[in-house]
C-alpha atoms as a PDB file:
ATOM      1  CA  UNK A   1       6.118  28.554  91.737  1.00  0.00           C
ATOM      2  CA  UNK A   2       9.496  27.552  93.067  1.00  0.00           C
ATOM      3  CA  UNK A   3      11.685  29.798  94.064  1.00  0.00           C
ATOM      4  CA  UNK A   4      14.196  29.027  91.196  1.00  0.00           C
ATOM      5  CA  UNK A   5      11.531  30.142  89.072  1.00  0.00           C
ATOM      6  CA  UNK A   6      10.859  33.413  90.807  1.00  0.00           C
ATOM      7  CA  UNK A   7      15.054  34.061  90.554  1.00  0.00           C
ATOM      8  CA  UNK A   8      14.923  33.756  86.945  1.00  0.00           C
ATOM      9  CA  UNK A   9      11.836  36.132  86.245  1.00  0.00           C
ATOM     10  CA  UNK A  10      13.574  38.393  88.517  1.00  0.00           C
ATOM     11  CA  UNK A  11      16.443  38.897  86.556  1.00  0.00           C
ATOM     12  CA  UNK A  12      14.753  38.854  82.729  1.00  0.00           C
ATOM     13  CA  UNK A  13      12.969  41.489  83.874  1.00  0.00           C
ATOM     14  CA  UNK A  14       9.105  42.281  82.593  1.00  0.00           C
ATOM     15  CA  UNK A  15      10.492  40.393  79.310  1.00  0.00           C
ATOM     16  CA  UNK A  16       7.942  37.562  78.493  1.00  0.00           C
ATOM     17  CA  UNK A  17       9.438  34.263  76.939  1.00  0.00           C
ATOM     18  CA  UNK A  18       9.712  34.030  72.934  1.00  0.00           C
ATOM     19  CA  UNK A  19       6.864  30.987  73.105  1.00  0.00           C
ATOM     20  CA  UNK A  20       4.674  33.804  74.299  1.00  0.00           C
ATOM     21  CA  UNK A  21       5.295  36.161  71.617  1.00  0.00           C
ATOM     22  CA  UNK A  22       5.439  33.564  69.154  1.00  0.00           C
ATOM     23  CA  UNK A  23       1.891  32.455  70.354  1.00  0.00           C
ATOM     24  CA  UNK A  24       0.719  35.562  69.740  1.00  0.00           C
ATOM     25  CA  UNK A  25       1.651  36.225  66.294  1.00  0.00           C
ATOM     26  CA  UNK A  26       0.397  33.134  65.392  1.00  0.00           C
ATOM     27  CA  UNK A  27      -2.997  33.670  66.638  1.00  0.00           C
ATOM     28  CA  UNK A  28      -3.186  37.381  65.130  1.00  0.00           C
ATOM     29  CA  UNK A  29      -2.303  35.768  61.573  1.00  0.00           C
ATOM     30  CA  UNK A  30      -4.776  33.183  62.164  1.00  0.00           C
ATOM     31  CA  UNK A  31      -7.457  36.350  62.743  1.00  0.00           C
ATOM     32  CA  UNK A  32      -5.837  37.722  59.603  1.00  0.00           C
ATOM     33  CA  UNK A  33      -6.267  35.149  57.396  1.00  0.00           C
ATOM     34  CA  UNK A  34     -10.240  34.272  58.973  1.00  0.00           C
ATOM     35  CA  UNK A  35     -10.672  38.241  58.195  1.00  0.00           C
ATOM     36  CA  UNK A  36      -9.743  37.543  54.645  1.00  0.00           C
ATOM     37  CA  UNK A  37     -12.180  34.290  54.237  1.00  0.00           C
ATOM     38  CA  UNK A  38     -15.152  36.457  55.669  1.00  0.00           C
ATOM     39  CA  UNK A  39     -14.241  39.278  53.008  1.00  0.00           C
ATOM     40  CA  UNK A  40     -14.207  37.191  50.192  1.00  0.00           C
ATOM     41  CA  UNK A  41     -17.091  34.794  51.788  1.00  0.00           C
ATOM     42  CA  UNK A  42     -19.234  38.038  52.050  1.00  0.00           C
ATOM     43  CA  UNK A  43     -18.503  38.968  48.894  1.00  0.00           C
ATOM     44  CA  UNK A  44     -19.488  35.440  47.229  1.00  0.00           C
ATOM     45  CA  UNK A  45     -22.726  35.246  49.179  1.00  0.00           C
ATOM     46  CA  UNK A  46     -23.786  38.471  48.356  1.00  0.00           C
ATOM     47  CA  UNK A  47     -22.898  37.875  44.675  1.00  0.00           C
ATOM     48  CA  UNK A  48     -24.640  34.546  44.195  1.00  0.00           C
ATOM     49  CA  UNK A  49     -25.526  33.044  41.793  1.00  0.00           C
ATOM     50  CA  UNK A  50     -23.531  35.541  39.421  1.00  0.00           C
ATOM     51  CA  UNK A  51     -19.984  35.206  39.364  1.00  0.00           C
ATOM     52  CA  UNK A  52     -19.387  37.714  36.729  1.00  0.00           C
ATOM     53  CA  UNK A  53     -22.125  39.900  36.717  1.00  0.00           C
ATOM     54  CA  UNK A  54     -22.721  42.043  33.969  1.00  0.00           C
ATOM     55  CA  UNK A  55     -23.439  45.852  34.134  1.00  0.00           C
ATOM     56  CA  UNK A  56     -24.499  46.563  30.978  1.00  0.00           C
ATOM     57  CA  UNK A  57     -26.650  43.200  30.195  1.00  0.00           C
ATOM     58  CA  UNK A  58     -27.751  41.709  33.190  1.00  0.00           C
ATOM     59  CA  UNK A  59     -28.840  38.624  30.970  1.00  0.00           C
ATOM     60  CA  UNK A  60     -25.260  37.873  29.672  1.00  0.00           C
ATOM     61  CA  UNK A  61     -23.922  37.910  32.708  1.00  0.00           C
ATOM     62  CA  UNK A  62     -21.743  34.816  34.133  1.00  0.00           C
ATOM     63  CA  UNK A  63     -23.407  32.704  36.434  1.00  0.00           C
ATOM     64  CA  UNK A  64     -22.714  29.550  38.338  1.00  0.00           C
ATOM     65  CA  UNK A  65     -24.582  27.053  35.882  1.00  0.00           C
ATOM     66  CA  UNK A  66     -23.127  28.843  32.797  1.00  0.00           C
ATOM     67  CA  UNK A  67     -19.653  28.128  34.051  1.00  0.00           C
ATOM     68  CA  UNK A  68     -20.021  24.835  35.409  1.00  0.00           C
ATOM     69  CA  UNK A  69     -18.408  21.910  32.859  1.00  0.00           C
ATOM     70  CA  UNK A  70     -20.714  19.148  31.302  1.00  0.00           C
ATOM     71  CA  UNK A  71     -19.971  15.695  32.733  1.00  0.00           C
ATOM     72  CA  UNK A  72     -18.178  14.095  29.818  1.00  0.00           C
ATOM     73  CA  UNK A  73     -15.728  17.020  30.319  1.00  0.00           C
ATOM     74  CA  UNK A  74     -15.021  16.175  33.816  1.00  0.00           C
ATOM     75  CA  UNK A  75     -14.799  12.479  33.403  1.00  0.00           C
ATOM     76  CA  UNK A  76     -12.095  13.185  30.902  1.00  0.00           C
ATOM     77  CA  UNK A  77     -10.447  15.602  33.441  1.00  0.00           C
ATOM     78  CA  UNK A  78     -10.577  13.003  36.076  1.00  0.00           C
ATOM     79  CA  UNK A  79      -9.007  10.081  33.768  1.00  0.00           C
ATOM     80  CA  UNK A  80      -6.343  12.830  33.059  1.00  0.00           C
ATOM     81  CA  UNK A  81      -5.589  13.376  36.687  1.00  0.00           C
ATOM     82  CA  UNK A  82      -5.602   9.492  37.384  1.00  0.00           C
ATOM     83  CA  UNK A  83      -3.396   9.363  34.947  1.00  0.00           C
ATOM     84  CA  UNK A  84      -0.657  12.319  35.225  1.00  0.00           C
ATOM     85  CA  UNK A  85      -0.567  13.172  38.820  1.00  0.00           C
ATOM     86  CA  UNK A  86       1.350  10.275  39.503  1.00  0.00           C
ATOM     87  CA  UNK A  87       3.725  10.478  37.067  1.00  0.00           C
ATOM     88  CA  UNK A  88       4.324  13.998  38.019  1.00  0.00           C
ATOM     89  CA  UNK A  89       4.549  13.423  42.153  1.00  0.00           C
ATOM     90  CA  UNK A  90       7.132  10.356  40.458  1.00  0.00           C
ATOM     91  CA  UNK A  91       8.856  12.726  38.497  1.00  0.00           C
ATOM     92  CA  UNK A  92       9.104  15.319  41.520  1.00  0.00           C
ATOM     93  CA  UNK A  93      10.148  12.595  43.719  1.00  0.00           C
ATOM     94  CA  UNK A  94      13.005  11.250  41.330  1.00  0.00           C
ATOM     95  CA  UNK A  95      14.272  15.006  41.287  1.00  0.00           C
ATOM     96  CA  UNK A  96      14.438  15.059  44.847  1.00  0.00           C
ATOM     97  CA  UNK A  97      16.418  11.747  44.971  1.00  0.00           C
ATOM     98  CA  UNK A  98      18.739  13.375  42.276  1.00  0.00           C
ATOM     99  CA  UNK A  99      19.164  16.888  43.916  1.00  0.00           C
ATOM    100  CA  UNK A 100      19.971  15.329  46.825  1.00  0.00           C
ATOM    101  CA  UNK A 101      22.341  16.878  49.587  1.00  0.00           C
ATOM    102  CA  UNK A 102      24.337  19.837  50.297  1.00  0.00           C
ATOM    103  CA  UNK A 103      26.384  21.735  47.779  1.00  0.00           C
ATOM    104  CA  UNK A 104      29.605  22.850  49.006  1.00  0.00           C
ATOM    105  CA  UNK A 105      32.040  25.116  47.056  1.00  0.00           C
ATOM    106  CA  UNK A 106      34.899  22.343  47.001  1.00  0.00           C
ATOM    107  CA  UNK A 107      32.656  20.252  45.320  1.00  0.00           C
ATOM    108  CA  UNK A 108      31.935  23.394  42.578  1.00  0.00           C
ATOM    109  CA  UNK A 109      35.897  23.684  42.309  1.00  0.00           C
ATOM    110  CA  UNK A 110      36.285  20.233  41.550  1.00  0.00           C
ATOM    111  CA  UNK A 111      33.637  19.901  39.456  1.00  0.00           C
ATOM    112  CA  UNK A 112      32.382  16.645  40.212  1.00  0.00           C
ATOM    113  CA  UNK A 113      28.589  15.504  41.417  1.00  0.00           C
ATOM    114  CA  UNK A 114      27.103  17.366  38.494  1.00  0.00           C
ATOM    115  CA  UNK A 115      23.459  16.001  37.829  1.00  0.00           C
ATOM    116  CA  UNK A 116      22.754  17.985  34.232  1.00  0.00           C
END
């Protein structure tokens, strides 16, 4: 450690830098959010195969076959997603282009650069 270095921890004191800090908030949300995964992971694995289980008819209750689709179903759902998603990503895109740029009040005053 040079002896620049040593000067400047000197005078911030016990203070650690922000990249510390911010390191460490960003590996307690990452333990949050594997905390939540296991929770709800437990849950489905302990739950399986019902994912509606039924307390007063354990035969109607909701399991993973029942709830599945039939394949004609999602072939239509995948032509429909060939299909749409890229007119809506185009769509979103286009609005982007339009929306474009900053809006600043002398341009509300004047009343110009309206896109609707």
């Amino acid at each position: 450690m040079s002896q620049r270095e040593n000067s400047l921890d000197r005078v911030k004191g016990s203070a650690r830098p922000y990249s510390y800090h911010r390191a460490h908030v960003c590996s307690f949300r990452l333990a949050k959010h594997r905390f939540r995964a296991a929770v709800i992971a437990t849950a489905g694995f302990s739950l399986y195969p019902f994912l509606l289980p039924s307390s007063s008819n354990p035969d109607q209750s909701l399991t993973i076959w029942d709830s599945s689709s039939t394949q004609m179903t999602l072939m239509i759902m995948l032509a429909a997603v060939v299909v749409f998603l890229p007119i809506v990503i185009a769509y979103t895109g286009w609005v982007y282009y339009v929306l474009r740029g900053s809006v600043t009040e002398a341009a509300i005053e004047r009343g110009d650069d309206y896109h609707y």
